[in-house]
C-alpha atoms as a PDB file:
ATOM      1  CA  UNK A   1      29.951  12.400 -71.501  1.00  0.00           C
ATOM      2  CA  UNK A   2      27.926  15.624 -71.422  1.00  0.00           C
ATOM      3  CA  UNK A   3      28.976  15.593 -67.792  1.00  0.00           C
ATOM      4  CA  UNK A   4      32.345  15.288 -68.470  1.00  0.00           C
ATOM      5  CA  UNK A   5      32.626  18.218 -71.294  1.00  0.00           C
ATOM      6  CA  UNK A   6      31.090  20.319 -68.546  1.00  0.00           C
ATOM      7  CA  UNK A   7      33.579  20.030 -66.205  1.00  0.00           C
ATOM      8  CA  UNK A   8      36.376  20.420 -68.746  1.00  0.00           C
ATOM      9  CA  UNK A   9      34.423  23.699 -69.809  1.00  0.00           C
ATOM     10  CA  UNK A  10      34.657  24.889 -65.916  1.00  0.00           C
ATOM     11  CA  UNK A  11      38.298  24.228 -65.888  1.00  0.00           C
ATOM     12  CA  UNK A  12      39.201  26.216 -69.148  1.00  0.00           C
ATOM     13  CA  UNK A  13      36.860  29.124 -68.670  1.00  0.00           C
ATOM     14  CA  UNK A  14      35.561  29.343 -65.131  1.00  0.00           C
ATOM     15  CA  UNK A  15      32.501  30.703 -64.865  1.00  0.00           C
ATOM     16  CA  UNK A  16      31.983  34.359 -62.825  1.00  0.00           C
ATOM     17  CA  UNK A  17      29.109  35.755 -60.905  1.00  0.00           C
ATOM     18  CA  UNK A  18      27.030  38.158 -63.137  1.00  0.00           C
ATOM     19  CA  UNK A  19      26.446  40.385 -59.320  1.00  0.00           C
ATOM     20  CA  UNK A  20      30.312  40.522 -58.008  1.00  0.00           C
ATOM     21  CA  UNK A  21      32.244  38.332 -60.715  1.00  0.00           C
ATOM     22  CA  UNK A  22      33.331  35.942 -58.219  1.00  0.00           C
ATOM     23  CA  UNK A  23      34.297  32.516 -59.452  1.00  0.00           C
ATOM     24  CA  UNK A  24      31.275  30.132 -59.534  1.00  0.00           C
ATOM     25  CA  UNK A  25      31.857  26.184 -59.399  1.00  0.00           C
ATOM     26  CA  UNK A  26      29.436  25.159 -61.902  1.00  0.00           C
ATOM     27  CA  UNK A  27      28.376  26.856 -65.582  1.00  0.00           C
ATOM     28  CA  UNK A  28      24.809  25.861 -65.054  1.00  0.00           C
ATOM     29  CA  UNK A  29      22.539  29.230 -64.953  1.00  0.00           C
ATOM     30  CA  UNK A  30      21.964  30.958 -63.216  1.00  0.00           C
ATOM     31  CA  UNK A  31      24.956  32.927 -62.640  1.00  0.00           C
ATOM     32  CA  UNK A  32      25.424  34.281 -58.937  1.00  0.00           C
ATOM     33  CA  UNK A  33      27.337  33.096 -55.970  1.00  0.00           C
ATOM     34  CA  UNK A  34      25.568  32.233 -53.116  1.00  0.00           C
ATOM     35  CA  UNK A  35      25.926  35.885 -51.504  1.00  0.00           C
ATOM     36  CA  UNK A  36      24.137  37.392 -54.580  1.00  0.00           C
ATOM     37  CA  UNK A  37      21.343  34.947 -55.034  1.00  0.00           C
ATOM     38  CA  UNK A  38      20.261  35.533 -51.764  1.00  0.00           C
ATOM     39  CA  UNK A  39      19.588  39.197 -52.578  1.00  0.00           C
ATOM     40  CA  UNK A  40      17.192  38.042 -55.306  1.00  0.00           C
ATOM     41  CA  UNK A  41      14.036  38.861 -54.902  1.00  0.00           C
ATOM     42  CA  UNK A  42      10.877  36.746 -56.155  1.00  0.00           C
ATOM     43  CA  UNK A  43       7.657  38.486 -55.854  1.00  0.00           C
ATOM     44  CA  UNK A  44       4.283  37.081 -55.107  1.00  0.00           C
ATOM     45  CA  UNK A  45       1.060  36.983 -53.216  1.00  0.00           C
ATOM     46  CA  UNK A  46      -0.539  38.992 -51.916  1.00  0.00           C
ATOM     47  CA  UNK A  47      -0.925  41.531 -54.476  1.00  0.00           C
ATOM     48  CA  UNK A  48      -2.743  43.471 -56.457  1.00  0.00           C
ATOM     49  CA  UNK A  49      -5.054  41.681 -58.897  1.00  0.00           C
ATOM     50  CA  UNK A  50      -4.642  43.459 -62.027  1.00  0.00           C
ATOM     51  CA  UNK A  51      -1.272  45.079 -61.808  1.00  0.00           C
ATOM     52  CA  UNK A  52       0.161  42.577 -59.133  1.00  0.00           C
ATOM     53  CA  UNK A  53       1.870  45.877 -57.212  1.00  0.00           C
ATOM     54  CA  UNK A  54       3.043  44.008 -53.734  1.00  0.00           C
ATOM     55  CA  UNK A  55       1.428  44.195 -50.913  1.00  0.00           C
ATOM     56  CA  UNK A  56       2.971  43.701 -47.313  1.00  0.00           C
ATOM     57  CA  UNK A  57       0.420  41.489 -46.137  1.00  0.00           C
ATOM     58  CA  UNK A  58      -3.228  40.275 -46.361  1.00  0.00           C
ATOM     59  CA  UNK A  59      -5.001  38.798 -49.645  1.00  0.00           C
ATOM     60  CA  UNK A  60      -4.700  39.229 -53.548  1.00  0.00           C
ATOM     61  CA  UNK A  61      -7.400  42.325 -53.821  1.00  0.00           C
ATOM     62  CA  UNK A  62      -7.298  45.402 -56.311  1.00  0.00           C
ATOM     63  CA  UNK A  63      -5.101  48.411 -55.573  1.00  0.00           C
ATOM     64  CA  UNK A  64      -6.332  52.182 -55.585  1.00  0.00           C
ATOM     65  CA  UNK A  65      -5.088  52.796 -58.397  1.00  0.00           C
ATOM     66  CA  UNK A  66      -6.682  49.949 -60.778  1.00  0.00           C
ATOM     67  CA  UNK A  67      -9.981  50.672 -58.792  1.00  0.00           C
ATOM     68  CA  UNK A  68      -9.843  54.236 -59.720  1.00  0.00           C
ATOM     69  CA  UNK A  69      -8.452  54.258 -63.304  1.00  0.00           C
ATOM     70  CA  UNK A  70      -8.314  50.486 -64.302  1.00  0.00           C
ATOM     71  CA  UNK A  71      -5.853  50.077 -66.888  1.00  0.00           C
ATOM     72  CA  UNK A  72      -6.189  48.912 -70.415  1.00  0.00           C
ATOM     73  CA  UNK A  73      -4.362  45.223 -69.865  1.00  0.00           C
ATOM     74  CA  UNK A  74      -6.251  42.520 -67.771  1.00  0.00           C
ATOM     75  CA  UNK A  75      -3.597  41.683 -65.496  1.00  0.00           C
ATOM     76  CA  UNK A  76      -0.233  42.164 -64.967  1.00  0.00           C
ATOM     77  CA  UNK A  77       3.057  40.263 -63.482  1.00  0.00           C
ATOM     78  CA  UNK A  78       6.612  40.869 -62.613  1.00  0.00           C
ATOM     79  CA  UNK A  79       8.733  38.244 -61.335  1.00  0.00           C
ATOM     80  CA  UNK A  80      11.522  39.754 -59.697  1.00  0.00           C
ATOM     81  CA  UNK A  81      12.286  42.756 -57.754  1.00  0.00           C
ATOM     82  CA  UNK A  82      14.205  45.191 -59.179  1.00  0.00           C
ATOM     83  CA  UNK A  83      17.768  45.797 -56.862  1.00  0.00           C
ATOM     84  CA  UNK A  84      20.968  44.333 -57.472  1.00  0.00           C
ATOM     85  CA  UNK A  85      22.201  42.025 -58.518  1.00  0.00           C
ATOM     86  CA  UNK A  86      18.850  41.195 -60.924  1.00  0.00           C
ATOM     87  CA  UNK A  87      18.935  45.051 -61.845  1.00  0.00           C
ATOM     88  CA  UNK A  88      22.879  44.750 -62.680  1.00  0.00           C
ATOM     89  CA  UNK A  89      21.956  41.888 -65.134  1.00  0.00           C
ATOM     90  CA  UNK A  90      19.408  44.317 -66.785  1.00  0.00           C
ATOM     91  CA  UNK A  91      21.299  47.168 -67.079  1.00  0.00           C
ATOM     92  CA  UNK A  92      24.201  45.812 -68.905  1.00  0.00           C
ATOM     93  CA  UNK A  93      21.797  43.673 -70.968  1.00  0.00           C
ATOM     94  CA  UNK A  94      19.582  46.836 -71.961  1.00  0.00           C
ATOM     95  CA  UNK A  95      22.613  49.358 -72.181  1.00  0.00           C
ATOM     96  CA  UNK A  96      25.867  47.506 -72.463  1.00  0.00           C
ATOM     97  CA  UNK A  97      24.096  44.366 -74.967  1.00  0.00           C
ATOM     98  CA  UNK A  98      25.226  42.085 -72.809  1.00  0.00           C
ATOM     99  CA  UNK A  99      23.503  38.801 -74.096  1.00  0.00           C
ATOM    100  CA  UNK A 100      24.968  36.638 -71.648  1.00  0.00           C
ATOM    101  CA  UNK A 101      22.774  37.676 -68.384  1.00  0.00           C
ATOM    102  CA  UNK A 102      19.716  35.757 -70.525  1.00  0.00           C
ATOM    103  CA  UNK A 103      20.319  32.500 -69.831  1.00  0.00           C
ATOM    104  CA  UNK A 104      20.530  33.434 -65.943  1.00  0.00           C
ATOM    105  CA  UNK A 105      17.193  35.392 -66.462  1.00  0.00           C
ATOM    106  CA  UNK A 106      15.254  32.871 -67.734  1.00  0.00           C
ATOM    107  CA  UNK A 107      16.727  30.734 -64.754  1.00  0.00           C
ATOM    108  CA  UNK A 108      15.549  32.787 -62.254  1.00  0.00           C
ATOM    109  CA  UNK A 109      12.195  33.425 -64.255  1.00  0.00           C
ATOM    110  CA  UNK A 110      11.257  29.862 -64.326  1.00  0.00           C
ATOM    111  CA  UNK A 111      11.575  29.801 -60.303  1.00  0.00           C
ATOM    112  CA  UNK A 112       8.599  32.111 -59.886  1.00  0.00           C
ATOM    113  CA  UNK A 113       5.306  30.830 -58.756  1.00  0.00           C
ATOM    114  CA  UNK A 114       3.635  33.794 -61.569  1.00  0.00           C
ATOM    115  CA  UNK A 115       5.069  32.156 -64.765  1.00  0.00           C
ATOM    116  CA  UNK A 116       2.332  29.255 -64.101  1.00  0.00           C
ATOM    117  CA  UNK A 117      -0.713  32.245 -64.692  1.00  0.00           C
ATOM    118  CA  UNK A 118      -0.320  32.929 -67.763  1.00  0.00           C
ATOM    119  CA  UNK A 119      -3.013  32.267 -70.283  1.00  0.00           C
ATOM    120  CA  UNK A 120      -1.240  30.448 -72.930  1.00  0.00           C
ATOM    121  CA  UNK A 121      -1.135  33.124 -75.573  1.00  0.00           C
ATOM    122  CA  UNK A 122      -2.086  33.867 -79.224  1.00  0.00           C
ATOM    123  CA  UNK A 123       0.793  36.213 -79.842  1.00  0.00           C
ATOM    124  CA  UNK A 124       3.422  36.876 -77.379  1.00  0.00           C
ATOM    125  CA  UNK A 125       4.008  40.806 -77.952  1.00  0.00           C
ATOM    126  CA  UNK A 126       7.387  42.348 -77.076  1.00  0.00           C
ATOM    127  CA  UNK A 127       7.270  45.718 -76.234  1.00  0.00           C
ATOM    128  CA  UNK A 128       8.930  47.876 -79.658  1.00  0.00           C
ATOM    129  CA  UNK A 129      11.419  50.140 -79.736  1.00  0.00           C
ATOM    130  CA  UNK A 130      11.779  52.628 -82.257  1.00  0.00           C
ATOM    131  CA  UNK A 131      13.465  52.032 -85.540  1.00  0.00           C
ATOM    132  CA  UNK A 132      16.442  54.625 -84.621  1.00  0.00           C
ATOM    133  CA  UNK A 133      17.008  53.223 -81.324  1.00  0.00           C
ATOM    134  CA  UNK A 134      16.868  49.615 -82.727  1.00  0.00           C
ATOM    135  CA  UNK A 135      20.005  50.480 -84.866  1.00  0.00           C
ATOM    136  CA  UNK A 136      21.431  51.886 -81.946  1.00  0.00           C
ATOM    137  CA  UNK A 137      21.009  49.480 -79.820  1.00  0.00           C
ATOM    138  CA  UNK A 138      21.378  46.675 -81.942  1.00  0.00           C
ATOM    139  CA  UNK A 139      18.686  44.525 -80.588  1.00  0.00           C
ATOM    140  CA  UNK A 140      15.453  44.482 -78.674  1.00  0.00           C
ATOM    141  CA  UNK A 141      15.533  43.470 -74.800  1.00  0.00           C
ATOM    142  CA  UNK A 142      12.117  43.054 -74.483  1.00  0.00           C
ATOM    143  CA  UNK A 143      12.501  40.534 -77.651  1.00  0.00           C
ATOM    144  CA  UNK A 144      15.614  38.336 -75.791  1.00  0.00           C
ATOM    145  CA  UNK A 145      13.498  38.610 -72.553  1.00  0.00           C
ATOM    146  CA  UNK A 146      10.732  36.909 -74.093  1.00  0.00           C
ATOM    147  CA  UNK A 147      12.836  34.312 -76.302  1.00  0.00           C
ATOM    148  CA  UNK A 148      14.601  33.357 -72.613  1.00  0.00           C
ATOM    149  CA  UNK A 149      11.540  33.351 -70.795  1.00  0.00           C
ATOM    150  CA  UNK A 150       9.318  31.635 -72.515  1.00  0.00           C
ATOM    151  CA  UNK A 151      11.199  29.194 -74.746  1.00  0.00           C
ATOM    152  CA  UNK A 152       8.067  26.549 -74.856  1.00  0.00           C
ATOM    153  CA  UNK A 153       6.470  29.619 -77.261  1.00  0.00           C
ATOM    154  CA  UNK A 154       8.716  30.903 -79.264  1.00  0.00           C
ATOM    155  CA  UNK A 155       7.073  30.484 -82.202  1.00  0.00           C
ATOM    156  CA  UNK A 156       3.991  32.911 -80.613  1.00  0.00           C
ATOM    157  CA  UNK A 157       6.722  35.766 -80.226  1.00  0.00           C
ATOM    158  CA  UNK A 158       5.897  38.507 -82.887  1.00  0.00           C
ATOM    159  CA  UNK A 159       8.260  41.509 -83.470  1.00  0.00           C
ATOM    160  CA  UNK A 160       6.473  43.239 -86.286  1.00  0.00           C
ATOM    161  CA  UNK A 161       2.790  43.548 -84.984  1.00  0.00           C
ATOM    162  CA  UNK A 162       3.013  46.607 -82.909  1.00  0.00           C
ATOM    163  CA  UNK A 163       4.920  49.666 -83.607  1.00  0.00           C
ATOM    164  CA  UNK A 164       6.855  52.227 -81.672  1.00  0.00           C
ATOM    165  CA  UNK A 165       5.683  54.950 -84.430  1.00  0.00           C
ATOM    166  CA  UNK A 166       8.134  57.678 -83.350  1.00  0.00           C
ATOM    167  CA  UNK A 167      11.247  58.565 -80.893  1.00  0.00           C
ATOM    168  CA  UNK A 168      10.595  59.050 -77.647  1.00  0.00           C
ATOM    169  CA  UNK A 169      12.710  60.134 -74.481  1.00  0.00           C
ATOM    170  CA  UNK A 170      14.551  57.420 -71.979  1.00  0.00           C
ATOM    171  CA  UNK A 171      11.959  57.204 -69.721  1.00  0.00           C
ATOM    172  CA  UNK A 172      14.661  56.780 -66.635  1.00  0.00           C
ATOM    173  CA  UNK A 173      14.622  60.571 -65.210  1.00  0.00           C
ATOM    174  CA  UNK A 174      10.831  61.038 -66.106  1.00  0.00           C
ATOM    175  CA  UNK A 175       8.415  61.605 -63.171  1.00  0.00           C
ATOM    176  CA  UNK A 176       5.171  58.876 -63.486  1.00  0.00           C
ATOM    177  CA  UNK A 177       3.142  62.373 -65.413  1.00  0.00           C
ATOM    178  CA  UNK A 178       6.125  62.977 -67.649  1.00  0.00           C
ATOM    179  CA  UNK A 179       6.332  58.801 -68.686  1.00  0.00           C
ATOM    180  CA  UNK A 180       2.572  59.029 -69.835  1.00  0.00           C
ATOM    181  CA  UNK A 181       3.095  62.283 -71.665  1.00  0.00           C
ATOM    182  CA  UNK A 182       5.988  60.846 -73.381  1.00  0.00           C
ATOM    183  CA  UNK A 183       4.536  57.388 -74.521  1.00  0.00           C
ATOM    184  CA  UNK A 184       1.103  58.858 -75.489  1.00  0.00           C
ATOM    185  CA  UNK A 185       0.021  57.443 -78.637  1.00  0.00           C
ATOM    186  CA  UNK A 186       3.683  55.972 -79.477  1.00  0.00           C
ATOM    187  CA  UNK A 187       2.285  52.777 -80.487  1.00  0.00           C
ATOM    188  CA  UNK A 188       0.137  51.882 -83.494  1.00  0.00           C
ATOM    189  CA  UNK A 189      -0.821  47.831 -83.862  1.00  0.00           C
ATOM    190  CA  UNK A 190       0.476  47.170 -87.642  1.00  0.00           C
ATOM    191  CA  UNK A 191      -2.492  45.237 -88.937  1.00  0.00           C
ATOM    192  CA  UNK A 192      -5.970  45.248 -86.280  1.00  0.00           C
ATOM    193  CA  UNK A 193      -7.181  42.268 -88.338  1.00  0.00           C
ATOM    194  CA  UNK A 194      -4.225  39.803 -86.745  1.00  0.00           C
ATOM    195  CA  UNK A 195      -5.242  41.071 -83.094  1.00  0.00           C
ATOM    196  CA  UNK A 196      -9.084  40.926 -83.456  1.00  0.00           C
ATOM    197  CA  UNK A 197     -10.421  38.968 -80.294  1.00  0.00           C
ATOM    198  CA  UNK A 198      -6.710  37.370 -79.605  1.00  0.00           C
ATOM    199  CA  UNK A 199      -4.916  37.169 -76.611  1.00  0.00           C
ATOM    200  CA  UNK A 200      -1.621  38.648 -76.433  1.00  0.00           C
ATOM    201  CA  UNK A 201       1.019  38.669 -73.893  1.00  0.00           C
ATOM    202  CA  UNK A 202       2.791  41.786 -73.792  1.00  0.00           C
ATOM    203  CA  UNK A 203       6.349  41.908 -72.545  1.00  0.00           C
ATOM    204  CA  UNK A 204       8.442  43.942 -71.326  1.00  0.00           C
ATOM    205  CA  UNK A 205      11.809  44.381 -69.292  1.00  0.00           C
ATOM    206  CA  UNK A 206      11.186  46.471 -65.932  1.00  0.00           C
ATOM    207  CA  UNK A 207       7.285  47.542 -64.850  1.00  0.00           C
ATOM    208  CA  UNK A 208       7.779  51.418 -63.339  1.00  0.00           C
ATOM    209  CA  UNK A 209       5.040  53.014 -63.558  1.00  0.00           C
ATOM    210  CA  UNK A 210       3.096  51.052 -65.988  1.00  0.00           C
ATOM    211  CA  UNK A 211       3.043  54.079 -68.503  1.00  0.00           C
ATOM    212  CA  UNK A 212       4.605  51.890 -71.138  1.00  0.00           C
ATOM    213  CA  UNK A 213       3.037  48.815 -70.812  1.00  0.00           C
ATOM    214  CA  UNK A 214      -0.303  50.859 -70.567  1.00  0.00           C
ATOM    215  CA  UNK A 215       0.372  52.929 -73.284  1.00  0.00           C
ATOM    216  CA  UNK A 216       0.880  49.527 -75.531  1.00  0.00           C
ATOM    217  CA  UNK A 217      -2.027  48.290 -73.998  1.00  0.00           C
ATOM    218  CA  UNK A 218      -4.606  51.083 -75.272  1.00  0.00           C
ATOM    219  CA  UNK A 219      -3.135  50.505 -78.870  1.00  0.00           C
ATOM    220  CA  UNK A 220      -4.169  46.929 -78.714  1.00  0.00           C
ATOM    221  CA  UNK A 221      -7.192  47.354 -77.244  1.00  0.00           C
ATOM    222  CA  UNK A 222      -8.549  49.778 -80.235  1.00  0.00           C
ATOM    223  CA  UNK A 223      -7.124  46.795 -82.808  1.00  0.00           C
ATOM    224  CA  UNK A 224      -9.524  44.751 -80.918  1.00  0.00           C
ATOM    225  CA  UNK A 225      -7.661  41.987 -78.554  1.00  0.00           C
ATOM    226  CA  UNK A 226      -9.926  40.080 -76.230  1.00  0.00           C
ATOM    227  CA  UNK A 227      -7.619  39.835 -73.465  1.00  0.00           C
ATOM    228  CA  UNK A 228      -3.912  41.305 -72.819  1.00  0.00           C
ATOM    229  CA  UNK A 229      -1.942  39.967 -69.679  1.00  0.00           C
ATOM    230  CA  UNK A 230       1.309  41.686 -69.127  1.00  0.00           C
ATOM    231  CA  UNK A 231       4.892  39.887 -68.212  1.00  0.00           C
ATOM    232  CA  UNK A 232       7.804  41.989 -67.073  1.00  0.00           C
ATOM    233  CA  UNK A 233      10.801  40.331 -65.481  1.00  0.00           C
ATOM    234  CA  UNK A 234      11.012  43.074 -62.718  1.00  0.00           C
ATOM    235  CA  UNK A 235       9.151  45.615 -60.921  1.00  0.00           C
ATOM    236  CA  UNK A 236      10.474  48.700 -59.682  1.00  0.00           C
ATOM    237  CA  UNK A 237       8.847  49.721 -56.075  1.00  0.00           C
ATOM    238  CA  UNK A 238      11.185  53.182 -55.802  1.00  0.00           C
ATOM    239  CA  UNK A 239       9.127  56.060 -55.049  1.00  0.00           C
END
């Protein structure tokens, strides 16, 4: 019967490709034709250990970077590579509050070989905004991204434990100095005694730089969490 209902759903409202709107067969996520799913990206070994940054070839080792300054979280993933038509999805899901895109998301997210490392959490930990842009924006992306990508923990997702404590700028235009400027001491943790010796995972929608993510990471640290891994659906590798 379910079967059925399906196909008269397809026949009443066909469903279109999220990447070029084409006409799919099916409604069953996710939501590209064959030509765009092929430019999806999954990332994976090797890479680097703690921030999982890509590399071309070789072993999972540490990058320069974490070597030199390692960052505040223990380790770090993103699933997908950020390029069309995954970074179309995102867009019009972070600017346009397109909702639909989620389902697909969390279709493509459960396909990576990185959503099997993750310690099973305390608190899952999406990544504030700030009250203004919250009533701009309507919603939280980071919030849906989690809810989508992690349905067997929902009840571990916390909104109201860490705080974007003032405006800042879109960090889009913002060289990787001018992100860490911007997000310095944005976030305060609401109540340390909740995050004493837990272990979050912190999520987020696109890893950039890392200023963000970082920035959230330091906050938790001081409220005293034993461990902080770090889920972003995509990564960003333009200069």
């Amino acid at each position: 019967m379910s079967s059925f209902l399906e196909a008269i759903k397809d026949l009443l409202f066909p469903p279109t490709c999220l990447g070029c709107t084409r006409r799919l067969a099916t409604s069953r996520p996710p939501f590209f034709c064959a030509d765009c799913l092929a430019e999806v990206v999954y990332l994976g070994s090797p890479c680097c250990a703690c921030c999982g940054i890509p590399f071309p070839t070789g072993v999972d080792h540490l990058c320069g970077d974490c070597l030199v300054h390692p960052p505040a979280f223990d380790v770090a993933r993103s699933v997908l590579l950020y390029q069309p038509p995954v970074a179309t999805v995102l867009r019009t899901l972070k600017f346009g509050g397109q909702l639909t895109g989620l389902t697909t998301l969390g279709a493509l997210a459960s396909q990576s070989p990185f959503m099997h490392h993750f310690t099973p959490p305390d608190y899952i930990v999406p990544v504030p905004l700030h009250l203004s842009r919250l009533r701009q924006r309507g919603f939280n992306q980071a919030r849906s991204i989690a809810a989508a990508c992690f349905p067997h923990w929902q009840d571990r997702i916390k909104i109201n434990l860490l705080l974007r404590n003032r405006p800042t700028v879109p960090q889009t235009d913002l060289s990787g100095e001018e992100r860490r400027k911007n997000l310095k001491n944005a976030f305060i943790p609401v109540e340390d005694i909740r995050f004493a010796k837990k272990r979050i995972l912190l999520v987020d929608d696109i890893f950039t730089t890392g200023s963000t993510v970082s920035e959230c990471s330091l906050a938790l640290r001081r409220a005293g969490v034993a461990r902080i891994e770090v889920f972003t659906l995509a990564r960003s590798l333009a200069p």
